[in-house]
Protein backbone atom coordinates (compact mmCIF):
# COMPACT_ATOMS: atom_id res chain seq x y z
CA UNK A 1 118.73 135.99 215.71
CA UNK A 2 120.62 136.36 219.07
CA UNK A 3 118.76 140.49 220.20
CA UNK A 4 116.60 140.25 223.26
CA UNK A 5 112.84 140.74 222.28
CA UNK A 6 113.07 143.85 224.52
CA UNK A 7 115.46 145.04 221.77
CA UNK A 8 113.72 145.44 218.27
CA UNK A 9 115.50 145.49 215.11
CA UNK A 10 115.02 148.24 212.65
CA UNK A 11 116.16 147.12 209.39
CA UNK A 12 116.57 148.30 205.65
CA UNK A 13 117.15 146.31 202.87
CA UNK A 14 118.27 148.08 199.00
CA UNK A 15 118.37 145.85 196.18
CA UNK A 16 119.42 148.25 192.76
CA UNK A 17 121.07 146.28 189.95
CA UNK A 18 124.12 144.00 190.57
CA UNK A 19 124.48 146.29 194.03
CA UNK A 20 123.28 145.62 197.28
CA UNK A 21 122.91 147.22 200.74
CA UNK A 22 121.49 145.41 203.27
CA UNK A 23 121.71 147.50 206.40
CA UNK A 24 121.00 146.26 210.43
CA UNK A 25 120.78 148.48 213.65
CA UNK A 26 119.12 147.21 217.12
CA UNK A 27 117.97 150.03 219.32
CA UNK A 28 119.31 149.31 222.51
CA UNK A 29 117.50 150.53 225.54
CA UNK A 30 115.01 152.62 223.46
CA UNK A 31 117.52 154.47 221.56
CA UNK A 32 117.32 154.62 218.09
CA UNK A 33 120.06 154.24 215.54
CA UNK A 34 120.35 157.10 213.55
CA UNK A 35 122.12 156.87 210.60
CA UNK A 36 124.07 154.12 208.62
CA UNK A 37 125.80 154.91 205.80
CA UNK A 38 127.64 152.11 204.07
CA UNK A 39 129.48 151.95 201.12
CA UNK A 40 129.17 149.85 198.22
CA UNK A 41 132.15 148.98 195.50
CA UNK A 42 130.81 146.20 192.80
CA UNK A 43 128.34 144.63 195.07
CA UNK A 44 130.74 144.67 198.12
CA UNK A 45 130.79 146.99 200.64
CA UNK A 46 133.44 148.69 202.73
CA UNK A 47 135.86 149.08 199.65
CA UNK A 48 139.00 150.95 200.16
CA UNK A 49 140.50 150.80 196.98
CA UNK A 50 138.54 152.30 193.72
CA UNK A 51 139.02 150.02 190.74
CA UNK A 52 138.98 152.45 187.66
CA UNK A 53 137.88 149.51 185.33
CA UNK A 54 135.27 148.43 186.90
CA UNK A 55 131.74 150.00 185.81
CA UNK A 56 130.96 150.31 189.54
CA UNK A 57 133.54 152.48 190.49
CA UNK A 58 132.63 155.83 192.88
CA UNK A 59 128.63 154.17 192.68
CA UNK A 60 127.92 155.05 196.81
CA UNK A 61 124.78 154.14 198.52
CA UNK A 62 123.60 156.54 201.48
CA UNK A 63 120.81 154.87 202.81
CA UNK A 64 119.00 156.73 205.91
CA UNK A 65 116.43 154.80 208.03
CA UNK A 66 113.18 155.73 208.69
CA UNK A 67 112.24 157.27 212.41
CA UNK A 68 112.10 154.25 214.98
CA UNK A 69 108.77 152.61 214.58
CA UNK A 70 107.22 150.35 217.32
CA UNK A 71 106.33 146.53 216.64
CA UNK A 72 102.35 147.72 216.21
CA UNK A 73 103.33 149.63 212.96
CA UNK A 74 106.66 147.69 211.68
CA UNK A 75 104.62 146.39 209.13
CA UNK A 76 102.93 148.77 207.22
CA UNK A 77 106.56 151.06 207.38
CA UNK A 78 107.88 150.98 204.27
CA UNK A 79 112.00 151.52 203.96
CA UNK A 80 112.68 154.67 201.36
CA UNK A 81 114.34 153.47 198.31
CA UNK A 82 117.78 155.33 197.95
CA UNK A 83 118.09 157.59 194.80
CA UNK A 84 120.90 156.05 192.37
CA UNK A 85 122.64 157.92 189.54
CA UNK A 86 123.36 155.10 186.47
CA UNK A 87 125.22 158.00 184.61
CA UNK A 88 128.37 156.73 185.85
CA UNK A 89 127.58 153.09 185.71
CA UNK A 90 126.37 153.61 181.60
CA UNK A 91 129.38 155.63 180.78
CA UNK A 92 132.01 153.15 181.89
CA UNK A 93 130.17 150.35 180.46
CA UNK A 94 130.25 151.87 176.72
CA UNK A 95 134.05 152.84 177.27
CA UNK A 96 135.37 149.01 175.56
CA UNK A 97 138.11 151.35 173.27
CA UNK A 98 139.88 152.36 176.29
CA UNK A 99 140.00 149.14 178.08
CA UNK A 100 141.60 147.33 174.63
CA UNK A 101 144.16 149.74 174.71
CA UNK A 102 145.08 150.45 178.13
CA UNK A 103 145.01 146.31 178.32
CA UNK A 104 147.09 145.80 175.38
CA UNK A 105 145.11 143.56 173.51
CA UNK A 106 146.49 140.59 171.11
CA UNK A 107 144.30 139.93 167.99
CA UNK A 108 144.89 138.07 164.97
CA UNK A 109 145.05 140.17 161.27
CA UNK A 110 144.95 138.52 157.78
CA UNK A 111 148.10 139.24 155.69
CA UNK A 112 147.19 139.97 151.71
CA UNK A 113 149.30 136.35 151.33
CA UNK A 114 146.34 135.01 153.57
CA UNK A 115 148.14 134.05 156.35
CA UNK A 116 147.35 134.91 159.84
CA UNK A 117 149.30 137.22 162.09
CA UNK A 118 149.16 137.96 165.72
CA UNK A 119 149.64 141.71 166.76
CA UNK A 120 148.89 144.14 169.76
CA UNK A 121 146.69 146.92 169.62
CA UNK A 122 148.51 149.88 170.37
CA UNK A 123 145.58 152.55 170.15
CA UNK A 124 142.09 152.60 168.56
CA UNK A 125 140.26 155.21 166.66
CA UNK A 126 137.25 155.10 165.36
CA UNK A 127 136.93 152.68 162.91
CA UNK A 128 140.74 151.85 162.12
CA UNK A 129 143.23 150.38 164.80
CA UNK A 130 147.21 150.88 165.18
CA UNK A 131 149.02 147.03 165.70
CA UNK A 132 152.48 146.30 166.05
CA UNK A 133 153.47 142.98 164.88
CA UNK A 134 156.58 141.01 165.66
CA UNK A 135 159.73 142.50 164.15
CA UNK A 136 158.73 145.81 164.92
CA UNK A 137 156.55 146.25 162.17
CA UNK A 138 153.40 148.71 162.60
CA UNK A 139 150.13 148.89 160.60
CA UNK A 140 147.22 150.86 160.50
CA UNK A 141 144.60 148.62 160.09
CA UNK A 142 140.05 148.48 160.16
CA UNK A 143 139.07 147.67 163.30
CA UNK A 144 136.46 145.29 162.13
CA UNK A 145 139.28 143.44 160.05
CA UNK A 146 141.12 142.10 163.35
CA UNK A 147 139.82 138.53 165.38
CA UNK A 148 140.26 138.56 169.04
CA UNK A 149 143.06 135.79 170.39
CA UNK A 150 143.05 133.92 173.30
CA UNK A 151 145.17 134.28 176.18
CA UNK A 152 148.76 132.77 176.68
CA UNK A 153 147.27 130.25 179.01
CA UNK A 154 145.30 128.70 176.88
CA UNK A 155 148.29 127.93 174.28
CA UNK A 156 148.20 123.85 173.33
CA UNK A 157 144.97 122.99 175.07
CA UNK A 158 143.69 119.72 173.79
CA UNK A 159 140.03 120.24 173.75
CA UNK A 160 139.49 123.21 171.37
CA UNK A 161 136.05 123.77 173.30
CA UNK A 162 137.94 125.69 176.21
CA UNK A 163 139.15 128.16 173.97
CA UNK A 164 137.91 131.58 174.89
CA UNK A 165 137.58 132.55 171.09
CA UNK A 166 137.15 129.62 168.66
CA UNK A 167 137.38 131.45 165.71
CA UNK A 168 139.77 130.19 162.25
CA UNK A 169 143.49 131.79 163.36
CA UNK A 170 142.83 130.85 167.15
CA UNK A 171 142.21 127.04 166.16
CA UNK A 172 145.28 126.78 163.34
CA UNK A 173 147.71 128.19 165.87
CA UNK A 174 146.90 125.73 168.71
CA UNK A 175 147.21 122.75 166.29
CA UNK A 176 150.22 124.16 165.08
CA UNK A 177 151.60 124.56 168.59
CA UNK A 178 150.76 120.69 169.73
CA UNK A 179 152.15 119.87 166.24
CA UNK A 180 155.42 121.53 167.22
CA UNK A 181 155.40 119.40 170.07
CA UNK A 182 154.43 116.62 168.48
CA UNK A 183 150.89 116.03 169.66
CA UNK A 184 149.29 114.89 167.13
CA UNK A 185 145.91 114.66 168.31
CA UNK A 186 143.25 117.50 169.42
CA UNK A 187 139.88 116.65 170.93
CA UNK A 188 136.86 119.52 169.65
CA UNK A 189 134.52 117.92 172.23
CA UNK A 190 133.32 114.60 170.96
CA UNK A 191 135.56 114.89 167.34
CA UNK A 192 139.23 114.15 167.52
CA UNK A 193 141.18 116.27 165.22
CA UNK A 194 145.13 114.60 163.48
CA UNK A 195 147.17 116.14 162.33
CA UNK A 196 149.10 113.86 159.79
CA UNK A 197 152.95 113.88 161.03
CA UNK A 198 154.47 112.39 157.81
CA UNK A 199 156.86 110.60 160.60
CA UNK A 200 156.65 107.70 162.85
CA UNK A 201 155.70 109.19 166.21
CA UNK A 202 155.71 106.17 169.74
CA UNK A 203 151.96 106.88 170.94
CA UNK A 204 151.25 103.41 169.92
CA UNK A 205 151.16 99.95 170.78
CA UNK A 206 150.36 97.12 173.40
CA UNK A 207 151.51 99.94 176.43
CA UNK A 208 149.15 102.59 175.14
CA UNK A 209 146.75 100.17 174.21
CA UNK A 210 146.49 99.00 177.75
CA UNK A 211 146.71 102.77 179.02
CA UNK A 212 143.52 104.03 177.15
CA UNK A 213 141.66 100.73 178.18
CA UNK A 214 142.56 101.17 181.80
CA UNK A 215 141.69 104.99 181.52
CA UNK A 216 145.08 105.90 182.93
CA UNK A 217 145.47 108.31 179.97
CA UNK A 218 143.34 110.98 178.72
CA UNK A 219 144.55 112.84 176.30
CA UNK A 220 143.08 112.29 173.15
CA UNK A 221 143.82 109.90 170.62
CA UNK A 222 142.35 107.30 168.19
CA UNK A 223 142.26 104.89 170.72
CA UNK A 224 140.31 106.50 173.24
CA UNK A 225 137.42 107.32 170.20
CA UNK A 226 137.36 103.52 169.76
CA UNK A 227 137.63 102.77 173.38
CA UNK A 228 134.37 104.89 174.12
CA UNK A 229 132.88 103.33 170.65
CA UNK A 230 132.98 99.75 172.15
CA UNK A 231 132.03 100.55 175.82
CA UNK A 232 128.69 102.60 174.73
CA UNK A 233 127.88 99.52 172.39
CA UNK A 234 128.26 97.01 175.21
CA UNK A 235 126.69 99.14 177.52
CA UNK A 236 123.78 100.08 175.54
CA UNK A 237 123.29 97.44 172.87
CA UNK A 238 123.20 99.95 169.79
CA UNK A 239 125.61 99.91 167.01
CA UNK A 240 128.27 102.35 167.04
CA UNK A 241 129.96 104.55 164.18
CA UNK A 242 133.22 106.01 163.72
CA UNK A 243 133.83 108.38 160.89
CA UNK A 244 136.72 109.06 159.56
CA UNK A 245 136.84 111.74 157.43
CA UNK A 246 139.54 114.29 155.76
CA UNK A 247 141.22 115.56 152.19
CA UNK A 248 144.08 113.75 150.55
CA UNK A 249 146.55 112.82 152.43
CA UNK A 250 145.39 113.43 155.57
CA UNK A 251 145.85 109.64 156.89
CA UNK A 252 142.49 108.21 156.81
CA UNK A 253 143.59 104.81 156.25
CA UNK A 254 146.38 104.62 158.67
CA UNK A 255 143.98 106.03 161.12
CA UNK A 256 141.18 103.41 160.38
CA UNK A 257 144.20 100.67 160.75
CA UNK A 258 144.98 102.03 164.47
CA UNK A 259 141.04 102.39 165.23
CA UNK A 260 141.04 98.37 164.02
CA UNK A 261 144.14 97.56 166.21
CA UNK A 262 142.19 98.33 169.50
CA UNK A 263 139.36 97.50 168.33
CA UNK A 264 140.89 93.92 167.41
CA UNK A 265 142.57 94.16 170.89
CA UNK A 266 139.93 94.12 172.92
CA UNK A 267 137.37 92.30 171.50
CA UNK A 268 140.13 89.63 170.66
CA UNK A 269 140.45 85.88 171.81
CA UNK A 270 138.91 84.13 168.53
CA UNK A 271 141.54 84.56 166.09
CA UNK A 272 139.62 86.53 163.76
CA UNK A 273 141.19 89.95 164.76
CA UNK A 274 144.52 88.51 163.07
CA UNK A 275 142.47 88.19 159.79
CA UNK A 276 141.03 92.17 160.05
CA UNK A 277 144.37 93.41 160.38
CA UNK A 278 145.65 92.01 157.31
CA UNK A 279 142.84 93.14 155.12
CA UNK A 280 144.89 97.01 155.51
CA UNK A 281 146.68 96.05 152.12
CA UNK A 282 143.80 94.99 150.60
CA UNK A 283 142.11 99.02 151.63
CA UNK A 284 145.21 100.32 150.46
CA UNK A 285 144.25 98.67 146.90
CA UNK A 286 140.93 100.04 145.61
CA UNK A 287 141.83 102.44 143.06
CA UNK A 288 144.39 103.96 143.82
CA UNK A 289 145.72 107.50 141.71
CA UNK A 290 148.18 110.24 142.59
CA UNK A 291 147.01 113.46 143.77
CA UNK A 292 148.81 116.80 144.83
CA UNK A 293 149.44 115.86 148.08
CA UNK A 294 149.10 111.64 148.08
CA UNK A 295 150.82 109.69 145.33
CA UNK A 296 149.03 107.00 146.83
CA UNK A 297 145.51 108.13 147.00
CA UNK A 298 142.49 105.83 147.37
CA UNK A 299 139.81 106.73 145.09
CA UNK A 300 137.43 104.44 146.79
CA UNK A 301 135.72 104.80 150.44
CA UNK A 302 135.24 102.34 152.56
CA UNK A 303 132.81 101.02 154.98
CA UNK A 304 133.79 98.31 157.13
CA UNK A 305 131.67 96.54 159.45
CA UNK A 306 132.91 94.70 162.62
CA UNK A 307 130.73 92.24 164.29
CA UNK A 308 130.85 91.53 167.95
CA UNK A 309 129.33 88.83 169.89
CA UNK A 310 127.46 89.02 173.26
CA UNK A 311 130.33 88.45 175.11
CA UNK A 312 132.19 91.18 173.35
CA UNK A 313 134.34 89.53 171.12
CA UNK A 314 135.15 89.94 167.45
CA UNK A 315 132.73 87.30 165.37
CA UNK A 316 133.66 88.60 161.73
CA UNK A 317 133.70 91.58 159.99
CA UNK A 318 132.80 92.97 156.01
CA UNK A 319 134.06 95.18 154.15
CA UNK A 320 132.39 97.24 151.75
CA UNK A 321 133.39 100.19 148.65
CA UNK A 322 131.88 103.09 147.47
CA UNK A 323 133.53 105.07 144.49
CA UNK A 324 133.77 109.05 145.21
CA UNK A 325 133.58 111.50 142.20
CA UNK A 326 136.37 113.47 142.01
CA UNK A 327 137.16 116.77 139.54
CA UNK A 328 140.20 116.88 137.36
CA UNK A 329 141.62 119.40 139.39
CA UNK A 330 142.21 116.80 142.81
CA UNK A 331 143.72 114.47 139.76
CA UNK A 332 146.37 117.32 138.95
């Protein structure tokens, strides 16, 4: 748009891979063009500076145009396609040993104890890989033995579904790191993840309570599980489910009691949410035994059922056991 008709354009377009030249020239006055070379880095053209890791580095384009052609024939000219050498392009692409070294890698290695250490790759060989660990320490280790980590920027991230690599070592070290800080709680998408403290930790109460409800916080937490419990059965009509689920110890019936507390605080008003909360003894009593990590383990599960009424208030509530089978090992 914009060239006098008395000027034609002569174009060519080139379309080879992830690369593209798209090339314009008006004849002015009956001249013609020429040539037009442009260059092409990655998909951009007119790059100064060659990037040695990219696949697409020294990959030129020298596109010449056809003769000038008159409007009568534009259409049955056909633009030559350019000839393109992938040598280049295929040879960078299967050098990945190279770029893990030169890049310094962090991946996570399995200690004979079983626990999980993070170390850099130092060079790579074949199958086997040389890592240096804190404390100067240096192995020689398989290559297929080591599990990629994430980045330092995504340390402590509270949805586990941004992760780069959600693989076993990558999700224990950022619980451990919220733990540390004592964040408790880790969202992996729609499942929140505790961590039991074995403290009292201040992320609850009437001020959070009122925080989750008026969405001013977001992190996650058993509150905002039962927050989004109750609004999707008000809003839909369908019952709602929250399972809580975890080995001994773990806090399943403290975290039921909190889940109960907002439930009971915002479908309250009747009286009846009083009553609910005191039943948490009365969980705390079905069958209780010590176990390794509990010495006061409930050997019974526990369904319990809160009603609501239209309005969205608490109307009752039952309570119901089932008896797990446990092995004499869990006993010990």
């Amino acid at each position: 748009m914009g060239f006098p008709t008395s000027h034609p354009m002569e174009y060519a377009a080139v379309n080879s891979g992830n690369s593209a030249v798209i090339s314009l020239s008006a004849s002015v006055n009956g001249s013609s063009g020429g040539k037009v070379f442009e260059r092409v880095e990655n998909g951009f053209p007119d790059a100064d500076q060659v990037n040695e890791d990219s696949p697409y580095s020294g990959n030129d384009m020298l596109v010449e145009e056809s003769p000038p052609v008159g409007d009568e024939d534009l259409d049955s000219a056909v633009a030559p396609l350019p000839s393109v050498s992938r040598s280049n392009i295929e040879r960078r692409w299967s050098d990945i040993t190279s770029y893990a070294t030169k890049k310094k890698v962090q991946s996570w290695f399995q200690l004979p104890n079983g626990n999980w250490e993070l170390g850099t790759i130092i060079s790579s060989s074949g199958t086997e890989s040389v890592v240096s660990f804190p404390e100067g320490k240096v192995l020689k280790v398989n290559s297929d033995s080591l599990i990629p980590a994430n980045p330092d920027i995504l340390d402590g991230v509270d949805d586990l579904m941004q992760l780069s690599y959600l693989n076993e070592p990558s999700v224990l070290y950022n619980l451990q790191y919220r733990y540390n800080q004592d964040m408790i709680y880790t969202k992996a998408g729609p499942v929140l993840v505790a961590v039991n403290p074995f403290a009292e930790v201040p992320l609850y109460g009437n001020d959070y309570i009122q925080a989750y409800k008026n969405k001013s916080i977001e992190s996650p937490h058993v509150y905002a599980i039962a927050d989004t419990a109750i609004r999707e059965m008000t809003r839909d009509e369908v019952n709602q489910s929250i399972i809580i689920s975890g080995e001994s110890g773990a806090g399943k019936t403290v975290t039921a009691k909190i889940a109960m507390q907002y439930l009971a605080a915002l479908g309250g008003g009747s009286g009846i949410e009083y009553e609910i909360l005191k039943t948490n003894p009365i969980l705390e009593a079905f069958g209780n035994a010590k176990t390794l990590r509990n010495d006061n383990s409930s050997r019974f599960g526990k369904l319990i059922e809160i009603h609501f009424s239209e309005t969205g208030k608490i109307s009752g509530a039952k309570i119901q056991t089932c008896k797990f089978i446990f092995t004499s090992e869990a006993l010990r």
